[in-house]
Protein backbone atom coordinates (compact mmCIF):
# COMPACT_ATOMS: atom_id res chain seq x y z
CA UNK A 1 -162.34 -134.89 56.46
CA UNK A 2 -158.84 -135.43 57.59
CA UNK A 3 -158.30 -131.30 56.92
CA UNK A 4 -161.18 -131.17 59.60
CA UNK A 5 -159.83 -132.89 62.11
CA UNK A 6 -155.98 -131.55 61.45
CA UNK A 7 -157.61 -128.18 61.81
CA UNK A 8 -159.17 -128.85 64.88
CA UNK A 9 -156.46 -130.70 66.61
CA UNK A 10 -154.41 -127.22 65.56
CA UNK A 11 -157.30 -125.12 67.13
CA UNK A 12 -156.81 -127.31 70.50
CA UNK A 13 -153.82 -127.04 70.40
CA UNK A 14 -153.47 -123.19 70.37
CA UNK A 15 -156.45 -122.90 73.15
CA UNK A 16 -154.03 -125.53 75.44
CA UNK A 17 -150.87 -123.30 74.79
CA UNK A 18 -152.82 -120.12 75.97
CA UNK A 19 -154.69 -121.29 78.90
CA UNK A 20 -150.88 -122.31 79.75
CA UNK A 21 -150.17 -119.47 79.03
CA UNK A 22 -153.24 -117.49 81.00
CA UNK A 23 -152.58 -119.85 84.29
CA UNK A 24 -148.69 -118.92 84.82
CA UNK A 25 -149.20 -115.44 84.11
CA UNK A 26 -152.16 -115.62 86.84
CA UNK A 27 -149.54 -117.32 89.29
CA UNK A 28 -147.74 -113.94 88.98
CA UNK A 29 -150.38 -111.78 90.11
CA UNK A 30 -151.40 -110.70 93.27
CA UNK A 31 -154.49 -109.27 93.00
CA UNK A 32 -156.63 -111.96 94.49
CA UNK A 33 -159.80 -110.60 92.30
CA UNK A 34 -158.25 -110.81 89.36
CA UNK A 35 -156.86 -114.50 90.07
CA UNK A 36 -160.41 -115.51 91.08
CA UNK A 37 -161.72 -114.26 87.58
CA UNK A 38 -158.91 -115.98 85.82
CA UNK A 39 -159.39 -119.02 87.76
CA UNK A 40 -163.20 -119.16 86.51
CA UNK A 41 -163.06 -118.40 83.05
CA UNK A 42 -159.99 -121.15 82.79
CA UNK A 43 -162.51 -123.38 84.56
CA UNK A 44 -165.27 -122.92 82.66
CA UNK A 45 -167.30 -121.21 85.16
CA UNK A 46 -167.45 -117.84 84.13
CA UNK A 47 -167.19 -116.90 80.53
CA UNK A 48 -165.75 -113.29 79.38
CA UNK A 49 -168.49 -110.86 77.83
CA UNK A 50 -171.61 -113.28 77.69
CA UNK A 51 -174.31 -111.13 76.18
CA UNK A 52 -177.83 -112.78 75.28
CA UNK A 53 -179.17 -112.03 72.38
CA UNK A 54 -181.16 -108.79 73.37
CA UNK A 55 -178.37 -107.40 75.63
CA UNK A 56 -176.04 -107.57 72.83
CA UNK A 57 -178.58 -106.08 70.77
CA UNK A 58 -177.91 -102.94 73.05
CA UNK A 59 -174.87 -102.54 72.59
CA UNK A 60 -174.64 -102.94 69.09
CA UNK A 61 -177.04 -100.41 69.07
CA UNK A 62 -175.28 -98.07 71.58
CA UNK A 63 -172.06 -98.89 69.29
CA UNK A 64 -173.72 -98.01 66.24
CA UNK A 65 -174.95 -94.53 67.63
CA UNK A 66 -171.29 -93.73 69.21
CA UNK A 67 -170.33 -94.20 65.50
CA UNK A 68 -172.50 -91.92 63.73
CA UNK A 69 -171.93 -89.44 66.79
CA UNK A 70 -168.13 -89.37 66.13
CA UNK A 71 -166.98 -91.11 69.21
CA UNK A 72 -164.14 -93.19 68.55
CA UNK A 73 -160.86 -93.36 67.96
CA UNK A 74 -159.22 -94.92 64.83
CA UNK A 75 -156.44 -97.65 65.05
CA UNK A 76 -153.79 -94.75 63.76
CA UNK A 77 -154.81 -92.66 67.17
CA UNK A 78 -154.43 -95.48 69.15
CA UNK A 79 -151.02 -96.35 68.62
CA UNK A 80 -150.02 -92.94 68.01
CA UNK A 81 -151.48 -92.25 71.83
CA UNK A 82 -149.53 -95.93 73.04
CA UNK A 83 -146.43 -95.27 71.11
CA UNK A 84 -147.11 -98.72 68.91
């Protein structure tokens, strides 16, 4: 029980330091869109890539066909392309 609630209090803890983190970086911007979007998924209003259950069922399935059609790009490529 106590491991629990440790963990959890750790968990809260990270989400605090990055929503910290999320508002001052969103004091530095200027796009006013972009502030508005941050501004509502800090508050609660809008949450980032909400799918219901069919609508993520679509793109799993879209995913899954993209796969066996050999579009993507592998971790390697990607930070070969980005210089990581």
């Amino acid at each position: 029980m106590e491991t629990t609630v440790r963990t959890q209090h750790n968990v809260y803890d990270s989400l605090v330091r990055l929503r910290n983190k999320a508002a001052s970086l969103a004091v530095q911007s200027e796009d006013e869109a972009l502030l508005a979007d941050i501004v509502a998924m800090l508050s609660g209003v809008k949450r980032p890539c909400t799918y219901t259950a069919e609508e993520f069922s679509c793109v799993l399935a879209e995913s899954d066909e993209d796969y066996r059609a050999g579009r993507f790009v592998t971790q390697n490529e990607l930070r070969n392309r980005y210089g990581l």
